[in-house]
C-alpha atoms as a PDB file:
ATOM      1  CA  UNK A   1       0.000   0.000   0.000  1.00  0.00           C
ATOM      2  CA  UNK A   2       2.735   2.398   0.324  1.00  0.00           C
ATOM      3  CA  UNK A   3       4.182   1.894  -3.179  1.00  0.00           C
ATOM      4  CA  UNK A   4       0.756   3.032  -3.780  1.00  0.00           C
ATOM      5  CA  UNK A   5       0.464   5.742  -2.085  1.00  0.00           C
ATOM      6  CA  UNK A   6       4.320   7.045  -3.250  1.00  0.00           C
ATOM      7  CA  UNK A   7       3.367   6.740  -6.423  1.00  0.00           C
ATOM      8  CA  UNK A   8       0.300   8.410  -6.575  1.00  0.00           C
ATOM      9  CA  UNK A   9       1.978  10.993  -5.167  1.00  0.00           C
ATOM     10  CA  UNK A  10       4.593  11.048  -7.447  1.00  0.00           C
ATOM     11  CA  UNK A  11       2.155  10.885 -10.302  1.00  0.00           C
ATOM     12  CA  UNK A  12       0.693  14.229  -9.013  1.00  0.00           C
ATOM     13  CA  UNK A  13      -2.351  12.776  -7.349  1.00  0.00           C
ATOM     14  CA  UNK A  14      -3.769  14.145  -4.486  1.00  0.00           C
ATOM     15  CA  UNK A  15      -5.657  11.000  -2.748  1.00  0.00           C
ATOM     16  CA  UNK A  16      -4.999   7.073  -3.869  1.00  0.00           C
ATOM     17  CA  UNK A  17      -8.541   6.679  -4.753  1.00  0.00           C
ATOM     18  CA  UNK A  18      -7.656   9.723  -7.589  1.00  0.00           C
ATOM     19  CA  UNK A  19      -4.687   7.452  -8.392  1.00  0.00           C
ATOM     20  CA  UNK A  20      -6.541   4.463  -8.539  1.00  0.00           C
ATOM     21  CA  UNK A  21      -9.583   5.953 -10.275  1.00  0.00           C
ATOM     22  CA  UNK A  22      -7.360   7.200 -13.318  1.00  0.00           C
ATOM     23  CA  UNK A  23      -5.612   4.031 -13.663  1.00  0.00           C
ATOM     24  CA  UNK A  24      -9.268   2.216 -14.030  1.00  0.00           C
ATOM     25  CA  UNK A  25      -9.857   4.929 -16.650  1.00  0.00           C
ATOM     26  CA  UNK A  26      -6.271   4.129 -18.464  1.00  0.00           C
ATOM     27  CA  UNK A  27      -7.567   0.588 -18.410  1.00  0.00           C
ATOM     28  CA  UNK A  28     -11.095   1.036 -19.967  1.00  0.00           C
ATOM     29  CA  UNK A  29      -8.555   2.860 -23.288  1.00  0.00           C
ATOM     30  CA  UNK A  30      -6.554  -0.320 -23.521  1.00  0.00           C
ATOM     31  CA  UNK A  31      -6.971  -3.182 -26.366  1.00  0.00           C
ATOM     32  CA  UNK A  32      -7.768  -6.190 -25.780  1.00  0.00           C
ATOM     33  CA  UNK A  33      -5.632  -9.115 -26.202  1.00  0.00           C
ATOM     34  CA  UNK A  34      -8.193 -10.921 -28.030  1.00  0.00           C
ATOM     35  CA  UNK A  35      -9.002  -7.933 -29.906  1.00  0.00           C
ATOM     36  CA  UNK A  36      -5.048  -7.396 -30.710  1.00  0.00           C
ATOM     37  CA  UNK A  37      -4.805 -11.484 -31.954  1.00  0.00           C
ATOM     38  CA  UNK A  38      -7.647 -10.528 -34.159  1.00  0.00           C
ATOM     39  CA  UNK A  39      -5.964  -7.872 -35.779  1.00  0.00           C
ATOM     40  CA  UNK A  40      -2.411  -9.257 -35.910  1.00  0.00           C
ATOM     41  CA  UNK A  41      -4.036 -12.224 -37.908  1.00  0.00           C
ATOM     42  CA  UNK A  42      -6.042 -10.206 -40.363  1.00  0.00           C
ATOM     43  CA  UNK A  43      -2.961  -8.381 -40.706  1.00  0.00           C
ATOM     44  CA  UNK A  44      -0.934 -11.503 -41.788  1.00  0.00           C
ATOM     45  CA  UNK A  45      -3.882 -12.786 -44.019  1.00  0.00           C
ATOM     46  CA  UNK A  46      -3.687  -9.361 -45.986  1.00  0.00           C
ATOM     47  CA  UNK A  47      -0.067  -9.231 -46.210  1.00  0.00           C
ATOM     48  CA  UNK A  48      -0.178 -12.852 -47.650  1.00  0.00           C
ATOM     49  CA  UNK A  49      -2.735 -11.958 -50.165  1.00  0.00           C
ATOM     50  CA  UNK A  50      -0.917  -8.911 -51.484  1.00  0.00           C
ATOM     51  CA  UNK A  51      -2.639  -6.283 -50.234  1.00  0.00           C
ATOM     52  CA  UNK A  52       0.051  -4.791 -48.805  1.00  0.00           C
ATOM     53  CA  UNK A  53       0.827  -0.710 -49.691  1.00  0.00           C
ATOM     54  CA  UNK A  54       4.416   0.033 -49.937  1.00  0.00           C
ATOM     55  CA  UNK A  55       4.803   3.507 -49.665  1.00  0.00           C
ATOM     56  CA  UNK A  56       7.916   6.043 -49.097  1.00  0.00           C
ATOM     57  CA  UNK A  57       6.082   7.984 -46.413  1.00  0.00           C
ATOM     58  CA  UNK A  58       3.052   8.543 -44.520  1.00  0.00           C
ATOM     59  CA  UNK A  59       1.803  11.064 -47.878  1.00  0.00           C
ATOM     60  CA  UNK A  60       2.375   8.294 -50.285  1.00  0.00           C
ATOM     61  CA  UNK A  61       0.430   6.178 -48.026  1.00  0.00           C
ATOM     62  CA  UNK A  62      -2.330   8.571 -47.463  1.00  0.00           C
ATOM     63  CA  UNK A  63      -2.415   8.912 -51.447  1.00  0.00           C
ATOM     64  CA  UNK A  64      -2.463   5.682 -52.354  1.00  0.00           C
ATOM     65  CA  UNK A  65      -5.544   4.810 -49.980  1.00  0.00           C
ATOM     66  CA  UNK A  66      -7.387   7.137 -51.741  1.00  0.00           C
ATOM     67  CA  UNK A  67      -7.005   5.917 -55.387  1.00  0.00           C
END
């Protein structure tokens, strides 16, 4: 418990509950494993199939999604 509270204080927290009640909040934000596996496979799938853009930058990219 005092890890906790040092940290929350370091964090800039006032109370642990404020601490704790942002880190639940961080939490609800986060993906999924199963959501992650999901996209890593679809991912692989495209990439085998071609569908892969090569582009020189984030502009060529951009570009070429839009053709």
């Amino acid at each position: 418990m005092l890890e906790v509270k040092s940290l929350s204080k370091k964090r800039g927290f006032v109370s642990v509950s404020g601490y704790v009640q942002n880190l639940i909040e961080m939490d609800k934000d986060l993906i999924s494993e199963e959501t992650l596996l999901r996209s890593l496979k679809r991912a692989q799938k495209e990439y085998r199939q071609g569908k892969v853009v090569k582009a020189k930058s984030l502009a060529d990219l951009v570009c070429s999604l839009k053709k």
